[in-house]
C-alpha atoms as a PDB file:
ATOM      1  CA  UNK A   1      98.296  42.591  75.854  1.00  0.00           C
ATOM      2  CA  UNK A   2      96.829  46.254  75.732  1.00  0.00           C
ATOM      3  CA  UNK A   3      99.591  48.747  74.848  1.00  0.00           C
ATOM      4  CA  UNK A   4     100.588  49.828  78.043  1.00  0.00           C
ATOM      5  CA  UNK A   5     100.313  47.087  80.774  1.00  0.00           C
ATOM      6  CA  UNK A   6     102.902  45.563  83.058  1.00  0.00           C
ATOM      7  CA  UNK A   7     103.900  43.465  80.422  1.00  0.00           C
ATOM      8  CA  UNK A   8     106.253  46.245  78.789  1.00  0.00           C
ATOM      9  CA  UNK A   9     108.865  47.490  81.248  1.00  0.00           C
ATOM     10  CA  UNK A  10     111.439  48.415  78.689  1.00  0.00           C
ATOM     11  CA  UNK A  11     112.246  50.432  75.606  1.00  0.00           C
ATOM     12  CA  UNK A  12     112.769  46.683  74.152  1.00  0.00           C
ATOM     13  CA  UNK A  13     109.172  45.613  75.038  1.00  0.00           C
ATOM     14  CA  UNK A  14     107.648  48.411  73.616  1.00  0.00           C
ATOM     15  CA  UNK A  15     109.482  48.257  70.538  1.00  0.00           C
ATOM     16  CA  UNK A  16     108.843  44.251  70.167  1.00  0.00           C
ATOM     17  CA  UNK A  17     105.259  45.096  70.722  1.00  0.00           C
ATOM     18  CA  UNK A  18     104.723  47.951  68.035  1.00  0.00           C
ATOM     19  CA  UNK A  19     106.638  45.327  65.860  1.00  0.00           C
ATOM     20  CA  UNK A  20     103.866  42.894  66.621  1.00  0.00           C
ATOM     21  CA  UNK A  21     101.228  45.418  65.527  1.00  0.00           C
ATOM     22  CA  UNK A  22     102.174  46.629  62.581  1.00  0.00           C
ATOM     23  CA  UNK A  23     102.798  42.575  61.658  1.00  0.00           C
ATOM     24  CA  UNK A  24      98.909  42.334  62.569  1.00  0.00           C
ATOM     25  CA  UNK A  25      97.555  45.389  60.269  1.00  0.00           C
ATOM     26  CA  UNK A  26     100.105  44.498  57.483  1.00  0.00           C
ATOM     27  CA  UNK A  27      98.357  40.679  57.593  1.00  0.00           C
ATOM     28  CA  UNK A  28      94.922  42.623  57.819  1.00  0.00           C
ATOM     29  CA  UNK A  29      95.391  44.834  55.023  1.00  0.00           C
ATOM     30  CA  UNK A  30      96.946  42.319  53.142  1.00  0.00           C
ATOM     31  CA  UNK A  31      93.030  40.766  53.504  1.00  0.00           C
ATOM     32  CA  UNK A  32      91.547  43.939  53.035  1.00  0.00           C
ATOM     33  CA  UNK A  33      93.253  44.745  49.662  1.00  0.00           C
ATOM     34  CA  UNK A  34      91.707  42.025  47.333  1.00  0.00           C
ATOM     35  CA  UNK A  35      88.332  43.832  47.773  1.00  0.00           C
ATOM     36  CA  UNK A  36      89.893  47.121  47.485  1.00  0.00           C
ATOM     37  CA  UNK A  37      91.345  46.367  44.252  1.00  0.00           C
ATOM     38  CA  UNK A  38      87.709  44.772  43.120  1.00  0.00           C
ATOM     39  CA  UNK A  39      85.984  47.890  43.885  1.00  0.00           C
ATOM     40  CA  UNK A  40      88.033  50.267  42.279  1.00  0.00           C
ATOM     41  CA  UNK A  41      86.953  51.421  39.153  1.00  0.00           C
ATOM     42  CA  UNK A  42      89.690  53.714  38.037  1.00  0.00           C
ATOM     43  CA  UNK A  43      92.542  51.868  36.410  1.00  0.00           C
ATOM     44  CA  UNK A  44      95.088  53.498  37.958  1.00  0.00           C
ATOM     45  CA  UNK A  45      93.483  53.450  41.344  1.00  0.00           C
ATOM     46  CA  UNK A  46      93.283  49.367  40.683  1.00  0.00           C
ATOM     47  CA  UNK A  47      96.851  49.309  39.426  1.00  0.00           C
ATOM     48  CA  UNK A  48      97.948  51.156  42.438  1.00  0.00           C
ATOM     49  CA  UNK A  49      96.469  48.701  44.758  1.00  0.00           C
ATOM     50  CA  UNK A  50      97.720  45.965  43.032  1.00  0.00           C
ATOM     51  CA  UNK A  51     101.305  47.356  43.106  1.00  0.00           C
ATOM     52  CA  UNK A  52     100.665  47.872  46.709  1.00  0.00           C
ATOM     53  CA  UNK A  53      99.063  44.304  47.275  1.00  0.00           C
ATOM     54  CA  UNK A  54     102.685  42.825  46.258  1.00  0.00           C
ATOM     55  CA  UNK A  55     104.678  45.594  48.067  1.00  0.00           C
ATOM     56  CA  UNK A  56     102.519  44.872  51.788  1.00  0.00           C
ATOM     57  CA  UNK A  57     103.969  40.957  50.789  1.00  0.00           C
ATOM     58  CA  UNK A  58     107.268  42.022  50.973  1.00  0.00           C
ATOM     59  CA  UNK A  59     106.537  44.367  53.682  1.00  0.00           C
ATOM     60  CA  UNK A  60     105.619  41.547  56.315  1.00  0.00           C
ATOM     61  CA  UNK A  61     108.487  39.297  54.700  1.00  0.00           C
ATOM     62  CA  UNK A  62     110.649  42.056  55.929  1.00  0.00           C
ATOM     63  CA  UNK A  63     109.268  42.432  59.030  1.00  0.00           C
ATOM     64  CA  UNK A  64     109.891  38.996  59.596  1.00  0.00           C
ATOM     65  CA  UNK A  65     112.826  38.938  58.942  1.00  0.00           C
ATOM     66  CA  UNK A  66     113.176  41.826  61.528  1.00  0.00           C
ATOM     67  CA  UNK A  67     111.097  39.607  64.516  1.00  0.00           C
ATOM     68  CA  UNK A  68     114.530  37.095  63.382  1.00  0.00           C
ATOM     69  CA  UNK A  69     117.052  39.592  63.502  1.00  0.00           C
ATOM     70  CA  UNK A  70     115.920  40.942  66.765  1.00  0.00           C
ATOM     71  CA  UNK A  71     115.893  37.421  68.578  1.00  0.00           C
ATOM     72  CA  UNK A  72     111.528  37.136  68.756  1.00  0.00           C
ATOM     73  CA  UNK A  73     109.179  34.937  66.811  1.00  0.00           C
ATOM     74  CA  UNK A  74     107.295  36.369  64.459  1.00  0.00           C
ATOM     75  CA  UNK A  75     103.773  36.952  65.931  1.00  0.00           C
ATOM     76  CA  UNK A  76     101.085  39.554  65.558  1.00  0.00           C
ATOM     77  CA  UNK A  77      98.857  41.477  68.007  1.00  0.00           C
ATOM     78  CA  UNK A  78      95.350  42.758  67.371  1.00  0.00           C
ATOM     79  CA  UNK A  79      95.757  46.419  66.433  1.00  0.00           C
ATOM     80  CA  UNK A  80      92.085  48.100  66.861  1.00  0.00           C
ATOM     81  CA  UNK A  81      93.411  51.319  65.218  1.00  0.00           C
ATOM     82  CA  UNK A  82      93.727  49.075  61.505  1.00  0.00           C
ATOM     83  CA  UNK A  83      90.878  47.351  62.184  1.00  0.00           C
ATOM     84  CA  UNK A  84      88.785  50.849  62.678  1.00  0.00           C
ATOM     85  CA  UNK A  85      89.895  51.643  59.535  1.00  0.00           C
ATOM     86  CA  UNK A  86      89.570  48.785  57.976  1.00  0.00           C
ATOM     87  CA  UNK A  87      85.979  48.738  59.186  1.00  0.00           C
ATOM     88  CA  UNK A  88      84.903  52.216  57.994  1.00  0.00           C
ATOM     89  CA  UNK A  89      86.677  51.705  54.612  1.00  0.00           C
ATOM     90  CA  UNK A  90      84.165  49.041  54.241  1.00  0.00           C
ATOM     91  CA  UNK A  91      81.206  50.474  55.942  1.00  0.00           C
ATOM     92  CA  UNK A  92      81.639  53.434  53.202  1.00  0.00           C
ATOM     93  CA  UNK A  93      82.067  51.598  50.264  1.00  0.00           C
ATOM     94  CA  UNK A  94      79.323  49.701  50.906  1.00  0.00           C
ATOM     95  CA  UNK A  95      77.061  53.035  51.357  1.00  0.00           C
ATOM     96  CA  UNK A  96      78.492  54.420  47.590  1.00  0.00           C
ATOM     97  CA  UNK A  97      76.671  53.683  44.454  1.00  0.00           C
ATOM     98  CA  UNK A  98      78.250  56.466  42.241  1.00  0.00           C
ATOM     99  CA  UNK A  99      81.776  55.011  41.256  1.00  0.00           C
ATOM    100  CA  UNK A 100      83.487  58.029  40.854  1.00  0.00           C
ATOM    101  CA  UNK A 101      82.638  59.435  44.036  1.00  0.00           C
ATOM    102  CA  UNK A 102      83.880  55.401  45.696  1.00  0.00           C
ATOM    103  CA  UNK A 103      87.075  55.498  43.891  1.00  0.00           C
ATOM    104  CA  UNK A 104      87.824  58.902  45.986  1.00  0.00           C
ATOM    105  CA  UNK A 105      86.485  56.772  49.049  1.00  0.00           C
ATOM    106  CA  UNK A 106      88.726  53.947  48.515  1.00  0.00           C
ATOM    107  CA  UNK A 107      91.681  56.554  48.078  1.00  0.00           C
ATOM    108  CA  UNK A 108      90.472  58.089  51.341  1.00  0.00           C
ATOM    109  CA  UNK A 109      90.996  54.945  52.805  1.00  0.00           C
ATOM    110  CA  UNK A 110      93.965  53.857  51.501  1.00  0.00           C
ATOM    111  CA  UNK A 111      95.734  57.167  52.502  1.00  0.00           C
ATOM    112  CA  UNK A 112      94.236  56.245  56.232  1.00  0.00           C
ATOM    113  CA  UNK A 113      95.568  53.617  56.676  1.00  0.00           C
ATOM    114  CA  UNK A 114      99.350  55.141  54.927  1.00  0.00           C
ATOM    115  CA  UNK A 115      99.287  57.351  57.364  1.00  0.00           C
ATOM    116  CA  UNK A 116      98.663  55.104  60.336  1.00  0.00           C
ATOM    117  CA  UNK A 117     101.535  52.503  58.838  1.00  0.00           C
ATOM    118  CA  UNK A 118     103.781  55.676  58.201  1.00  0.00           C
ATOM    119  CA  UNK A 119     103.138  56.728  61.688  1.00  0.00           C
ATOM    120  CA  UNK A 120     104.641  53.108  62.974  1.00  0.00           C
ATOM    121  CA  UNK A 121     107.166  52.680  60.859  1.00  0.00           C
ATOM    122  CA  UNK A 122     108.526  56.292  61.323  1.00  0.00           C
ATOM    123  CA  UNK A 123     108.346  55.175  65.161  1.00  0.00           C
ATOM    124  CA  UNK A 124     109.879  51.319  64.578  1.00  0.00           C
ATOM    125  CA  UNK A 125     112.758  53.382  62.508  1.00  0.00           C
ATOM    126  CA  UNK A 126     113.663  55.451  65.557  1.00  0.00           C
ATOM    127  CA  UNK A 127     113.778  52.755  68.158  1.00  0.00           C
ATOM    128  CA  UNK A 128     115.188  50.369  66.638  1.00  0.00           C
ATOM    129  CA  UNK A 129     118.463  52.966  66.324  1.00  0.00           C
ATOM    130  CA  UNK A 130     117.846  54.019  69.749  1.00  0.00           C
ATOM    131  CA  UNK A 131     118.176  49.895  70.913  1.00  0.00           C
ATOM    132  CA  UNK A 132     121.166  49.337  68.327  1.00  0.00           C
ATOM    133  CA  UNK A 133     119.089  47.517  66.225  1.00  0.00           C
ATOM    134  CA  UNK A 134     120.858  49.317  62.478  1.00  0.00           C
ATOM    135  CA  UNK A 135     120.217  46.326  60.407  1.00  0.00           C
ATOM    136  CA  UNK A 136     116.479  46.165  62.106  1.00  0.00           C
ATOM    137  CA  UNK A 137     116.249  49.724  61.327  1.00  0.00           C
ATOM    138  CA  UNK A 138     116.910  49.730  57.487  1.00  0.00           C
ATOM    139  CA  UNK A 139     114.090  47.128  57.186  1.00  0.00           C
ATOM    140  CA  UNK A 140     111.879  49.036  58.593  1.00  0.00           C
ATOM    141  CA  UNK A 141     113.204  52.396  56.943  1.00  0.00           C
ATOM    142  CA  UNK A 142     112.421  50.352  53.443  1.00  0.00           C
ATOM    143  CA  UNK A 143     108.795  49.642  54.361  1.00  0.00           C
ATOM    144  CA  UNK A 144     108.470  53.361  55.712  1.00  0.00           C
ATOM    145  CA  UNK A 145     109.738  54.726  52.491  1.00  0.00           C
ATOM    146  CA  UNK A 146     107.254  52.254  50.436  1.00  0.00           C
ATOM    147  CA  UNK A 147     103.993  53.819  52.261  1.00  0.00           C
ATOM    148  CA  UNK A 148     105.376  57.080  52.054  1.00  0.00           C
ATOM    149  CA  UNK A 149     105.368  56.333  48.270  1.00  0.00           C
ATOM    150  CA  UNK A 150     102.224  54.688  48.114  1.00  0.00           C
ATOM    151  CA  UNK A 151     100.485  57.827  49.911  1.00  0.00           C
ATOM    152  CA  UNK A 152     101.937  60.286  47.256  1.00  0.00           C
ATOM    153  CA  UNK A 153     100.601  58.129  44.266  1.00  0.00           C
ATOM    154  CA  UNK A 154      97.226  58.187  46.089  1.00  0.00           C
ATOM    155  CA  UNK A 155      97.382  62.124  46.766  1.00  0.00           C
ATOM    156  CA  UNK A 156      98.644  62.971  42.909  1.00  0.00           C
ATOM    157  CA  UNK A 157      95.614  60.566  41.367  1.00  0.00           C
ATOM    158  CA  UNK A 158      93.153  62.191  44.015  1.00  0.00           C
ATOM    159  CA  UNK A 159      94.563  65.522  43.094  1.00  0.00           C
ATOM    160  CA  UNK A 160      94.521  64.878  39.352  1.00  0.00           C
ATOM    161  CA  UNK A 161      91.299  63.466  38.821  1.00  0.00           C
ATOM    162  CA  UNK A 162      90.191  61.326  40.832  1.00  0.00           C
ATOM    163  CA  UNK A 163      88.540  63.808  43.401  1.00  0.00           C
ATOM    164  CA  UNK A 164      87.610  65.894  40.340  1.00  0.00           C
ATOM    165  CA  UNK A 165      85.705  63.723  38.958  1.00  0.00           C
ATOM    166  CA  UNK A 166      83.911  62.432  41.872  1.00  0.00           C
ATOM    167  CA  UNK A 167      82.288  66.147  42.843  1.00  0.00           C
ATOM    168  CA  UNK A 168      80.896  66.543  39.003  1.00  0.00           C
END
């Protein structure tokens, strides 16, 4: 189903179907992370991605939970925005030899792909409230807050050394 086809006639569709990709790019990242983590060189890069690793589990447990709350089964939709991320983070760190200048690559890719999950969930958060959903709404609202936490670690180390040390 592309993202606007016949198929989604009401505010409810739409929202059941952004819930459906952003249950797709957590799975993907999820994948993607593992390989993230093993080409980080910076410890607290690697940390960070590890932290993050367990926090996108939770993430999709809670949006689960959500697809339950809000009467749906649990099922994801192929999201070519994650996946063109996903993609370049990989086409890149395959191109970098120096490993200062990847570990600001990999944070330039992890903040991509904050910012595309912080768009959704900042969207999920509104419609949820604007279809009643409250208790579908503070879910979401808790895996919102988490990226918008994980993006500010990855700005402060790529502001504190990480990007320093990559232009030397």
């Amino acid at each position: 189903m592309g993202l606007f086809t016949k198929d989604i006639e009401t505010m409810n569709d739409l929202f059941v179907h952004q819930l459906k990709d952003i249950y797709y790019a957590e799975k993907r990242i999820l994948k993607a992370l593992p390989d993230m983590i093993e080409k980080a060189t910076n410890p607290e890069l690697k940390q960070g991605f590890q932290t993050h690793l367990r926090e996108t589990e939770g993430q999709i447990q809670r949006l689960e939970q959500v697809f339950r709350q809000h009467g749906v089964e649990p099922e994801a939709v192929k999201c070519p925005a994650i996946d063109g991320i996903i993609d370049e983070t990989d086409d890149i760190a395959g191109d970098v030899d120096d490993k200062q200048v990847l570990d600001a690559a990999l944070v330039a890719a992890g903040q991509a792909v904050e910012h595309y999950e912080i768009s959704r969930y900042g969207t999920l958060v509104t419609w949820a409230k604007l279809l009643g959903r409250d208790d579908c709404a503070a879910l979401l609202y808790q895996n919102l807050e988490e990226e918008k936490a994980t993006d500010e670690k990855l700005t402060m180390l790529a502001k504190s050394h990480i990007n320093a040390m990559a232009a030397e």
